[in-house]
N, C-alpha and C. Protein backbone atom coordinates (compact mmCIF):
# COMPACT_ATOMS: atom_id res chain seq x y z
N UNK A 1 -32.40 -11.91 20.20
CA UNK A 1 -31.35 -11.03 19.74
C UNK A 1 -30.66 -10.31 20.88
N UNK A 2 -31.26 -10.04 21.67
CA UNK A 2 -31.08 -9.35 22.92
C UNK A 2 -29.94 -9.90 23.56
N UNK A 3 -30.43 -11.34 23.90
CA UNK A 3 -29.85 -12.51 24.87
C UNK A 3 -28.34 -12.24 24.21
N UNK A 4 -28.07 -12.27 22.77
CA UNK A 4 -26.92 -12.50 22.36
C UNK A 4 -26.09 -11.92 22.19
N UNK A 5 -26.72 -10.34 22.32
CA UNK A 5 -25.48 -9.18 22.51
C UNK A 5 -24.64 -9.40 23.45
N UNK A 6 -25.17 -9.88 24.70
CA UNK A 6 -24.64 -9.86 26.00
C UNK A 6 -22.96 -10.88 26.01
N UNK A 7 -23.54 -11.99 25.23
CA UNK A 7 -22.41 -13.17 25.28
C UNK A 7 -20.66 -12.66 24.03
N UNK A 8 -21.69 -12.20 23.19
CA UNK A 8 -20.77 -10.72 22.20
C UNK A 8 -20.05 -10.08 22.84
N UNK A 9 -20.61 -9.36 23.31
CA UNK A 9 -19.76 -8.29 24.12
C UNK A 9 -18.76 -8.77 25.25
N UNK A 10 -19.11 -9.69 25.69
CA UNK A 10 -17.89 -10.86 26.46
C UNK A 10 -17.17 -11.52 25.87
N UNK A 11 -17.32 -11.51 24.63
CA UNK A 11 -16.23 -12.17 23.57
C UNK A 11 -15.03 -11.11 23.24
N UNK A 12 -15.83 -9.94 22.93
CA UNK A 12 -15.03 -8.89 22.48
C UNK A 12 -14.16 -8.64 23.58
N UNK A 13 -14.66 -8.74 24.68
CA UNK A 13 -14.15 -7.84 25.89
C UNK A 13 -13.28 -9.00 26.58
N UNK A 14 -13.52 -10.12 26.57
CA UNK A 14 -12.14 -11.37 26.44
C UNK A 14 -11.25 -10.98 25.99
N UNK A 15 -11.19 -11.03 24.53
CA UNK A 15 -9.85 -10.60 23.77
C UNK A 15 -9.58 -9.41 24.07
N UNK A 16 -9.91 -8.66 24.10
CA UNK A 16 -8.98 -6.98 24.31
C UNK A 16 -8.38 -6.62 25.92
N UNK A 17 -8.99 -7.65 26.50
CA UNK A 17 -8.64 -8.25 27.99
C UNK A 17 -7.18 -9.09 27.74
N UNK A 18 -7.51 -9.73 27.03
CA UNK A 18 -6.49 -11.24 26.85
C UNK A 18 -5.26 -10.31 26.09
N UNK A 19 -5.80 -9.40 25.05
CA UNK A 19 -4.66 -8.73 24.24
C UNK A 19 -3.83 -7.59 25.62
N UNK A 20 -4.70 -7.16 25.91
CA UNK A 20 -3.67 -5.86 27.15
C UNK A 20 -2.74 -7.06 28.14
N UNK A 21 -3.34 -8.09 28.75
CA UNK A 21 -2.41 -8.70 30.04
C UNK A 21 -1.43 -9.83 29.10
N UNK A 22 -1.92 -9.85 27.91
CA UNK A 22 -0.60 -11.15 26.98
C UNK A 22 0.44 -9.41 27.05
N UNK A 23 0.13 -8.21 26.42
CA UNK A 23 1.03 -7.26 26.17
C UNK A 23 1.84 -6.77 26.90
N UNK A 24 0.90 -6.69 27.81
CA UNK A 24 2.00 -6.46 29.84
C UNK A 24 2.77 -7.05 29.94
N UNK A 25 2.51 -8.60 29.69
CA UNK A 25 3.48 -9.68 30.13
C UNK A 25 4.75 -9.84 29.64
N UNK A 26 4.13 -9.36 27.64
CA UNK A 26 5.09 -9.71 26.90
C UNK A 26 5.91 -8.77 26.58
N UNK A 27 5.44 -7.19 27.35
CA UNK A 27 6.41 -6.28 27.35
C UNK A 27 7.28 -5.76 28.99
N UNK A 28 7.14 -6.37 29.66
CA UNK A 28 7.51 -6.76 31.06
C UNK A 28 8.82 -7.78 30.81
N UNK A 29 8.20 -8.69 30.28
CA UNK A 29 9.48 -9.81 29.98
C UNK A 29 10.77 -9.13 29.38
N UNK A 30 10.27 -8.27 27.96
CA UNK A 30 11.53 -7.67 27.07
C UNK A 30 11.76 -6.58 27.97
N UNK A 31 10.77 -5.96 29.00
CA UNK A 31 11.80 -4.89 29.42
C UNK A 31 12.92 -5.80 30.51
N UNK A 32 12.84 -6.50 30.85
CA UNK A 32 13.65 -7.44 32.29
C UNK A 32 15.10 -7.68 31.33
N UNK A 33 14.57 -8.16 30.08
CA UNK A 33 15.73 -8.82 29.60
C UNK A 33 17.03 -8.27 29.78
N UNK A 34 18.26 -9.29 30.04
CA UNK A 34 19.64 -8.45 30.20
C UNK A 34 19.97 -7.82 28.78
N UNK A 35 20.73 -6.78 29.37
CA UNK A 35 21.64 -6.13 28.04
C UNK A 35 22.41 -7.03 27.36
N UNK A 36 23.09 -8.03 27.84
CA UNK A 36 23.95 -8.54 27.25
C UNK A 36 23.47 -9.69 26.72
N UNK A 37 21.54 -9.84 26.94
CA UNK A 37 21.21 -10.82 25.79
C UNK A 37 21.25 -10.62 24.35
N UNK A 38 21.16 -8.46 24.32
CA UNK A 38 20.68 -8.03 23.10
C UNK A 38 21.90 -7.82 22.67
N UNK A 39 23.06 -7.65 23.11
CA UNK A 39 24.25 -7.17 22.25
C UNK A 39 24.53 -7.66 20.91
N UNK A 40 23.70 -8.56 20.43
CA UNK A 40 24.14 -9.61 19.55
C UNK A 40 23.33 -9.78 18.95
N UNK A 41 23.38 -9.93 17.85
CA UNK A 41 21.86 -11.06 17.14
C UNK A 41 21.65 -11.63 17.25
N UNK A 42 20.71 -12.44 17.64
CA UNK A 42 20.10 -13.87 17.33
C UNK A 42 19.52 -14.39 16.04
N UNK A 43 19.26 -15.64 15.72
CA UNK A 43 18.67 -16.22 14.54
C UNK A 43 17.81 -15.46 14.18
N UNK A 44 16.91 -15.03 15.53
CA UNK A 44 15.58 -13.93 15.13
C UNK A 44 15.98 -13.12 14.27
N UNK A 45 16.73 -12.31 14.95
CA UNK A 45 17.10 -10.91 15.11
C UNK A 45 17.89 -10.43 13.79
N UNK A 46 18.98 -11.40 13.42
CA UNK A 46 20.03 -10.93 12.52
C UNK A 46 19.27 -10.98 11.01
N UNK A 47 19.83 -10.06 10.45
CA UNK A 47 19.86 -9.45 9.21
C UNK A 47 19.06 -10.96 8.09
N UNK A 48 18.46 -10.73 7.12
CA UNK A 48 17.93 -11.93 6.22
C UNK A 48 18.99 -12.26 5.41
N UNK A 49 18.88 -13.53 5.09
CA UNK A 49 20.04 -13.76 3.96
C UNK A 49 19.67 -13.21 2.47
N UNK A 50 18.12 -12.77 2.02
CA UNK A 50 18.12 -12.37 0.84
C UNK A 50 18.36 -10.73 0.42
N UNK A 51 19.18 -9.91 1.53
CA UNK A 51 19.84 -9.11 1.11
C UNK A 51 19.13 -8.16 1.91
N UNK A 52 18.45 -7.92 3.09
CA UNK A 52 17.78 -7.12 4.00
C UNK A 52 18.88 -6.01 4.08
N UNK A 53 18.15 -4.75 3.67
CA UNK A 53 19.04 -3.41 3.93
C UNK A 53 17.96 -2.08 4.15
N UNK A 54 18.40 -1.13 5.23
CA UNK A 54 17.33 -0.27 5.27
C UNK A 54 16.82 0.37 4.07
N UNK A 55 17.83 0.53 3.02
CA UNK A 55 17.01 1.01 1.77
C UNK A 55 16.19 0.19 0.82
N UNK A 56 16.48 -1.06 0.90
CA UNK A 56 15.46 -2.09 0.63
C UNK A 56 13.66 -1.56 1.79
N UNK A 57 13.84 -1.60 3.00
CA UNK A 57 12.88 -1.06 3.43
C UNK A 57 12.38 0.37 3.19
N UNK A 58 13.19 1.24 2.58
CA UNK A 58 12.75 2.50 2.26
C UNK A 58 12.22 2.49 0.63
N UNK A 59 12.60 1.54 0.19
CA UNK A 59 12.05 1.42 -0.94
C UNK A 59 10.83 0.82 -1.49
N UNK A 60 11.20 -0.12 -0.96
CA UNK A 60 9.63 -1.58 -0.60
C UNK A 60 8.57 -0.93 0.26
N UNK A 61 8.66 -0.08 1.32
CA UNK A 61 8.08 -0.22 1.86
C UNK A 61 7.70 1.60 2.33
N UNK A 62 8.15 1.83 1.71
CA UNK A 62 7.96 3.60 2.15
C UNK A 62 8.23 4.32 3.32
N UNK A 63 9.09 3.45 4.39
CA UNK A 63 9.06 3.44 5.98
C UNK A 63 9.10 4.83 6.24
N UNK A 64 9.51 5.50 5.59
CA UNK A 64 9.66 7.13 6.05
C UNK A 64 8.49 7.75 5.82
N UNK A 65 7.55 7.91 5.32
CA UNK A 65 6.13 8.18 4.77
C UNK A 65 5.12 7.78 6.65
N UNK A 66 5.88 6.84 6.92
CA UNK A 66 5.30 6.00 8.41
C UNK A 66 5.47 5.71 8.99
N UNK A 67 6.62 5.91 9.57
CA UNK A 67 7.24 5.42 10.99
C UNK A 67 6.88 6.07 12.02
N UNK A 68 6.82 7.60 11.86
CA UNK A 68 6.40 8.61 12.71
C UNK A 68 4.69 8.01 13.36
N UNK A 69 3.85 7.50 12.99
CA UNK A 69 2.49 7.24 13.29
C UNK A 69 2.66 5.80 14.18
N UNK A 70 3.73 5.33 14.42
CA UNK A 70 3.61 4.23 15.27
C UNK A 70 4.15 5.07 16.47
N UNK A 71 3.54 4.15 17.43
CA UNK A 71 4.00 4.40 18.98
C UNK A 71 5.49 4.03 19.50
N UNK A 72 5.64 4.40 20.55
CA UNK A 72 6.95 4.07 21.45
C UNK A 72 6.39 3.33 22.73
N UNK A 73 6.52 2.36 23.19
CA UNK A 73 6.10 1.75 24.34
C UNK A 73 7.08 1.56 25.31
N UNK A 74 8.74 2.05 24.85
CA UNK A 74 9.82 1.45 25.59
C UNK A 74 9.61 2.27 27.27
N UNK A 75 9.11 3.30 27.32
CA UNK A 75 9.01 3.69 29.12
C UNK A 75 7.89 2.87 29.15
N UNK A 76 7.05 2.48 29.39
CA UNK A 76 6.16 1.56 29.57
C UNK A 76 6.30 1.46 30.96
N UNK A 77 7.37 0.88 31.40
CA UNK A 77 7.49 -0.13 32.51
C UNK A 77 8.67 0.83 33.37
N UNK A 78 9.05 1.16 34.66
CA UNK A 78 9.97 2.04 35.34
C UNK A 78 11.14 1.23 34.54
N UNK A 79 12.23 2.55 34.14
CA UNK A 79 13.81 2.42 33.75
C UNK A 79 13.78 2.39 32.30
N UNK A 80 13.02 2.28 31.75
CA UNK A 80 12.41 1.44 30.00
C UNK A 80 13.03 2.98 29.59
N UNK A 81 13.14 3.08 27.94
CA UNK A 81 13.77 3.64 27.37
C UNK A 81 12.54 4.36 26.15
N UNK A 82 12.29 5.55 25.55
CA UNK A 82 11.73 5.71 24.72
C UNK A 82 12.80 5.92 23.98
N UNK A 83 12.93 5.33 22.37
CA UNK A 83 14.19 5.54 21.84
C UNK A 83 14.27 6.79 20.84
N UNK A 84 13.09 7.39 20.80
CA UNK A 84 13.67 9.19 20.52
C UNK A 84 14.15 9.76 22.14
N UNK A 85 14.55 9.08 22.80
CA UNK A 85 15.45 9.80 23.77
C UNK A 85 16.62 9.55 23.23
N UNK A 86 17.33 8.95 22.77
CA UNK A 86 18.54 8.03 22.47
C UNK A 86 18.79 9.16 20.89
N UNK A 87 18.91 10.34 21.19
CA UNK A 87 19.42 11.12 19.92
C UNK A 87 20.42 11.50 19.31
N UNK A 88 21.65 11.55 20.23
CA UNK A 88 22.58 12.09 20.42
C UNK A 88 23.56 11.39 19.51
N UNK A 89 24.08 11.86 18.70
CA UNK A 89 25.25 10.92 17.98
C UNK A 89 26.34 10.51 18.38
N UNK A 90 26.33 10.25 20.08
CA UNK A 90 27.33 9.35 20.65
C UNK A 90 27.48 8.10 20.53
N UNK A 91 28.30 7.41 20.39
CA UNK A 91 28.77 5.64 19.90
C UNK A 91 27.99 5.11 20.57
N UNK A 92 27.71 5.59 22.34
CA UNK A 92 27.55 4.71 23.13
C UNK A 92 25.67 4.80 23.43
N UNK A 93 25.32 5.87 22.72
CA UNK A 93 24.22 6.23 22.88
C UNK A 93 23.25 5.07 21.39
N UNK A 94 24.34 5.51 20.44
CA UNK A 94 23.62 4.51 18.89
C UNK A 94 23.76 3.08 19.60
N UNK A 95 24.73 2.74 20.18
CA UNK A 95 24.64 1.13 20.43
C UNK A 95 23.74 0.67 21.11
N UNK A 96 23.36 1.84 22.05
CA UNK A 96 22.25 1.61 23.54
C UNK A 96 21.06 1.50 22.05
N UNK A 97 20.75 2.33 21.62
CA UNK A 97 19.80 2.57 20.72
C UNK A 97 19.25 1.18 19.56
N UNK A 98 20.37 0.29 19.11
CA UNK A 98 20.61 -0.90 18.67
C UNK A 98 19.94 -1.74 19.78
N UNK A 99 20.36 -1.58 20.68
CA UNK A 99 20.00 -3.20 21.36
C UNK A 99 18.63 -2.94 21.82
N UNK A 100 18.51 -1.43 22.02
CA UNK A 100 16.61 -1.29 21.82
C UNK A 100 15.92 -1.74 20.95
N UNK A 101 16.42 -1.57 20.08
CA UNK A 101 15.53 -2.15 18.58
C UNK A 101 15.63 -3.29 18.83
N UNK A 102 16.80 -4.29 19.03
CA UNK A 102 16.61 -5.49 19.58
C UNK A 102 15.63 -6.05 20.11
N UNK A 103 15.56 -5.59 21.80
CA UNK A 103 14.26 -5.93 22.43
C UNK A 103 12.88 -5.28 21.86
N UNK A 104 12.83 -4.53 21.35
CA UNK A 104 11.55 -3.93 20.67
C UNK A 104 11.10 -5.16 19.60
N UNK A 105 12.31 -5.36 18.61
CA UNK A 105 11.64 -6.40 17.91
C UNK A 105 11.53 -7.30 18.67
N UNK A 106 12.21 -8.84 19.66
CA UNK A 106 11.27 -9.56 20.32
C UNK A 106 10.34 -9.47 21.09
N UNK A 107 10.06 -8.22 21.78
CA UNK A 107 8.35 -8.00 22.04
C UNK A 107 7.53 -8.32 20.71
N UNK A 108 7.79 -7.78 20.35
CA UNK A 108 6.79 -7.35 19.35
C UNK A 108 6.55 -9.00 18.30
N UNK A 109 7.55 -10.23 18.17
CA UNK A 109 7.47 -11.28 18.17
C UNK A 109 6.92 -12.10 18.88
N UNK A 110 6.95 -11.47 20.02
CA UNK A 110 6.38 -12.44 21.13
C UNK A 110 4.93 -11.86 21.28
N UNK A 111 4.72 -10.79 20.86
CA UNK A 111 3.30 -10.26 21.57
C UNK A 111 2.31 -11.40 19.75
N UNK A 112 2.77 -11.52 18.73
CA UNK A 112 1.85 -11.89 17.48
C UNK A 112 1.35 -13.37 17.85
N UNK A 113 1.71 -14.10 18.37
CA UNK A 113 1.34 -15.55 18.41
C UNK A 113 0.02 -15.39 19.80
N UNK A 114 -0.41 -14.39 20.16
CA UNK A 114 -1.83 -14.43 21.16
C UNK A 114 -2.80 -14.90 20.46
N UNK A 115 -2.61 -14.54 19.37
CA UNK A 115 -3.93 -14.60 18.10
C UNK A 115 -4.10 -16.36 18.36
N UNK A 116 -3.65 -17.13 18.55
CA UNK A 116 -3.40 -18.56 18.39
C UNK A 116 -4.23 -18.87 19.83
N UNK A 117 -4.04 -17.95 20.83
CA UNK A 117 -5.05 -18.76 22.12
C UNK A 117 -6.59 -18.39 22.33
N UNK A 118 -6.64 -17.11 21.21
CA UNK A 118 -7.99 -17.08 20.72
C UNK A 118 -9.01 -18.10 20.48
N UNK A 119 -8.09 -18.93 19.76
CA UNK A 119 -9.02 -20.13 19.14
C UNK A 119 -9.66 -21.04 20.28
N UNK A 120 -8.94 -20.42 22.03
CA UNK A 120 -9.75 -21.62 22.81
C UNK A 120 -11.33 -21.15 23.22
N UNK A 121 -11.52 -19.63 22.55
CA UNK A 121 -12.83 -19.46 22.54
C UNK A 121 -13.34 -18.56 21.63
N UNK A 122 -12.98 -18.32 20.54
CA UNK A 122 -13.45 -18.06 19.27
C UNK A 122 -13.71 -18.64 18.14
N UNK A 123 -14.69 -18.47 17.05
CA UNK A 123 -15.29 -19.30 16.49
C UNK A 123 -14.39 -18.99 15.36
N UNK A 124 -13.63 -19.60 14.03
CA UNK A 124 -12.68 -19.82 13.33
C UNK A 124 -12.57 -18.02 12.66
N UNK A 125 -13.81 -17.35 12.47
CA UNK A 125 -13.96 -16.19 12.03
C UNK A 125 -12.59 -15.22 12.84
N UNK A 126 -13.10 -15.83 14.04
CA UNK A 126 -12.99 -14.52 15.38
C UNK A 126 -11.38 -14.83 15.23
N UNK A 127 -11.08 -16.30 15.49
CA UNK A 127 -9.58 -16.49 15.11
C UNK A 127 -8.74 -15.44 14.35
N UNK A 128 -9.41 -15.77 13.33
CA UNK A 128 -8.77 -15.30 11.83
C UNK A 128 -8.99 -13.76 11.98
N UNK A 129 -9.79 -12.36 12.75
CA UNK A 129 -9.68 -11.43 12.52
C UNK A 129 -8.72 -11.30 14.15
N UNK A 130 -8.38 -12.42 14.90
CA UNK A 130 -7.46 -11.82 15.46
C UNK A 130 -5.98 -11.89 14.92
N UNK A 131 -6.15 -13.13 14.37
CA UNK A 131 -4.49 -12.87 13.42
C UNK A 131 -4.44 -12.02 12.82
N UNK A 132 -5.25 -11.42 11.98
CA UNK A 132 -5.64 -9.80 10.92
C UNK A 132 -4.94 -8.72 12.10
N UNK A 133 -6.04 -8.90 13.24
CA UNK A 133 -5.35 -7.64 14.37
C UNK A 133 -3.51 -7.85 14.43
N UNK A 134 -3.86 -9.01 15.04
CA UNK A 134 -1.92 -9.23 15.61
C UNK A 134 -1.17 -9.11 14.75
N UNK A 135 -1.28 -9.44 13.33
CA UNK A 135 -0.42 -8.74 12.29
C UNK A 135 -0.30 -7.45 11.64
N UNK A 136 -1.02 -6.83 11.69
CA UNK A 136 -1.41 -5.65 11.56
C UNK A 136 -1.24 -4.69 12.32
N UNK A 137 -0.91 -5.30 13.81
CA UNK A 137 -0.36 -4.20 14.76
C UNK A 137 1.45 -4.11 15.08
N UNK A 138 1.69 -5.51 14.62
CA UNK A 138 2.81 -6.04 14.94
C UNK A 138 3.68 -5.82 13.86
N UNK A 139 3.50 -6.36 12.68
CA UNK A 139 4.26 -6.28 11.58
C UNK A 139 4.87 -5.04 10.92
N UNK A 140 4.04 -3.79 11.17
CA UNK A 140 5.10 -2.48 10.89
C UNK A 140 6.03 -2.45 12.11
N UNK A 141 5.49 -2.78 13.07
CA UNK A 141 6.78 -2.79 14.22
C UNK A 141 7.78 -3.04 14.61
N UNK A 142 7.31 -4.03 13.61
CA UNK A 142 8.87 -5.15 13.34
C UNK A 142 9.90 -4.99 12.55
N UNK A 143 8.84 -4.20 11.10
CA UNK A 143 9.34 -3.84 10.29
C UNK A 143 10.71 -2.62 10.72
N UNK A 144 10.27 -1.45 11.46
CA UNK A 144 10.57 -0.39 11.57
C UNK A 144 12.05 -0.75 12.76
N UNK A 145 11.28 -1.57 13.79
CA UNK A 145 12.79 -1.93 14.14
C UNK A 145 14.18 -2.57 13.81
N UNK A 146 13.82 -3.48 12.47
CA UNK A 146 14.44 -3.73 11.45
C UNK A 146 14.86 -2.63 10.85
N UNK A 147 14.40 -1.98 10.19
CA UNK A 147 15.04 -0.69 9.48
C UNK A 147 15.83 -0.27 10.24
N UNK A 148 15.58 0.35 11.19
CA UNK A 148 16.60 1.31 12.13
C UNK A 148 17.31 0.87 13.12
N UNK A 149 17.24 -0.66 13.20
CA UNK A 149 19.01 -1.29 13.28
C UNK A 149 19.80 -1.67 12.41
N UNK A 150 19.44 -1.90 11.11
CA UNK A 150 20.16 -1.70 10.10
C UNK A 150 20.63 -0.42 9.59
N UNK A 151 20.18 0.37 9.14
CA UNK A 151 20.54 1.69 9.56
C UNK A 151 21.54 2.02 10.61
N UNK A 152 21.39 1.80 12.28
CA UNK A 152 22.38 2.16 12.87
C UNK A 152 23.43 1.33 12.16
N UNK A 153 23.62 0.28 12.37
CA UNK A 153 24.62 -0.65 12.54
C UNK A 153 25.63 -0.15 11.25
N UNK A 154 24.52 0.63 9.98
CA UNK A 154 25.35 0.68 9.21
C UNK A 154 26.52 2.56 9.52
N UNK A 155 25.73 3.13 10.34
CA UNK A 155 26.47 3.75 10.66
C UNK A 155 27.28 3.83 12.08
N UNK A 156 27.56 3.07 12.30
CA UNK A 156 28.44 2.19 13.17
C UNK A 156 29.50 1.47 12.70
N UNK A 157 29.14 1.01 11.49
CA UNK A 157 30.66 0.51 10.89
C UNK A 157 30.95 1.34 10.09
N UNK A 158 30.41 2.40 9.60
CA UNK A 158 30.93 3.54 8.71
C UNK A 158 32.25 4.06 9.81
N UNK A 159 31.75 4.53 10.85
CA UNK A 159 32.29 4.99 12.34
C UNK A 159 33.84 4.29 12.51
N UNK A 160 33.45 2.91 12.15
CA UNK A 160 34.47 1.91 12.88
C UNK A 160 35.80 1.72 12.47
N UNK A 161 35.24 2.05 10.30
CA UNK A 161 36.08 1.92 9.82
C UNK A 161 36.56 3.37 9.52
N UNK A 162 36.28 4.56 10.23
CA UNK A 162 36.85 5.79 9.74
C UNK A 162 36.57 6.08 8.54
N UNK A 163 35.73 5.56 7.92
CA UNK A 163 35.36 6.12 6.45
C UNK A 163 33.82 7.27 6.60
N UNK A 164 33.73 8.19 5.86
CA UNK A 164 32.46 8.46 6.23
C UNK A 164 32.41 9.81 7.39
N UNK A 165 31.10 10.47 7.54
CA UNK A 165 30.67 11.26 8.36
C UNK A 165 30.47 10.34 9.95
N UNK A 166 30.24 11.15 10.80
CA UNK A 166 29.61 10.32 12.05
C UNK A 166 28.07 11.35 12.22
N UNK A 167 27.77 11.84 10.88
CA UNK A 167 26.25 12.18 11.17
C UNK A 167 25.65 11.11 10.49
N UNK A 168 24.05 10.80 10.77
CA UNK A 168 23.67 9.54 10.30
C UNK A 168 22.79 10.59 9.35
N UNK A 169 22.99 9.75 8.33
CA UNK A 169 22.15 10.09 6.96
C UNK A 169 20.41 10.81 7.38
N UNK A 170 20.28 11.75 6.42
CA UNK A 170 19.35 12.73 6.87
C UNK A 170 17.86 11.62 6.66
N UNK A 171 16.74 12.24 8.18
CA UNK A 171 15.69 11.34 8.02
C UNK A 171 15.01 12.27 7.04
N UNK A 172 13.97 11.85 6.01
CA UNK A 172 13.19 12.86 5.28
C UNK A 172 11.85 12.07 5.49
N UNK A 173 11.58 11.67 6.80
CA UNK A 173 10.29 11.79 7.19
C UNK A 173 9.87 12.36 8.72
């Protein structure tokens, strides 16, 4: 029993090894990325065709009840951005704020598929509670940066078209 703690605890300590330097990497990469990759959506990135809207996420999903309990990782890396810095209801400040959410969501895409190199030394269990982890850490993250580029964007074209306040709808969480 003894013998086998030892090889355990090198399993564990693999993955949470393997999870911090895949996270470095994969948040190193999104911080490098140019601005003018994020200006835009990508296939990833853009809106769902079955009708994705932040109040669909405030509804489905309670995001205001929980957004506050996730982290900010954007200073992470020198120049990186925490995006409760980005408060100010300037155009140029919400857009900067948009293309954060941008790169926030492909980190956060790119960091879920580690769970998959697990399997070159975990036994199908260990697999499967690292996909449990990687989704579970990842998927409100994704979620939330979804919400609150939809959200901006929608007050951005409120903006664009002169209809509307240029305060963004009150948070009540």
């Amino acid at each position: 029993m003894e013998g086998q703690a030892v090889p355990d605890a090198l399993v564990v300590l693999a993955c949470a090894g393997g999870w911090l330097l895949w996270s470095l990497l994969v948040g190193y990469l999104g911080h490098r990325l140019p601005a003018a990759l994020l200006r835009q959506d990508s296939w990833l990135t853009r809106p769902r065709p079955w009708g994705e809207s932040a109040r669909s996420y405030e509804r489905r999903l309670q995001i205001r009840r929980w957004k506050a309990w996730l982290p900010d990782a954007g200073d992470t890396f020198a120049g990186g951005l925490r995006k409760d810095t980005l408060v100010s209801r300037d155009r140029a400040d919400l857009e900067q704020l948009v293309l954060e959410t941008r790169r926030a969501e492909l980190v956060h895409l790119g960091l879920w598929p580690f769970w998959i190199v697990t399997a070159l030394w975990l036994p199908p269990l260990g697999v499967a509670l690292n996909l449990l982890f990687a989704t579970l850490f990842n998927l409100p993250c994704l979620w939330l940066q979804r919400f609150n580029r939809l959200r901006l964007e929608a007050i951005l074209q409120r903006r664009a078209r002169g209809d509307g306040t240029s305060q963004p709808p009150p948070d009540r969480g």
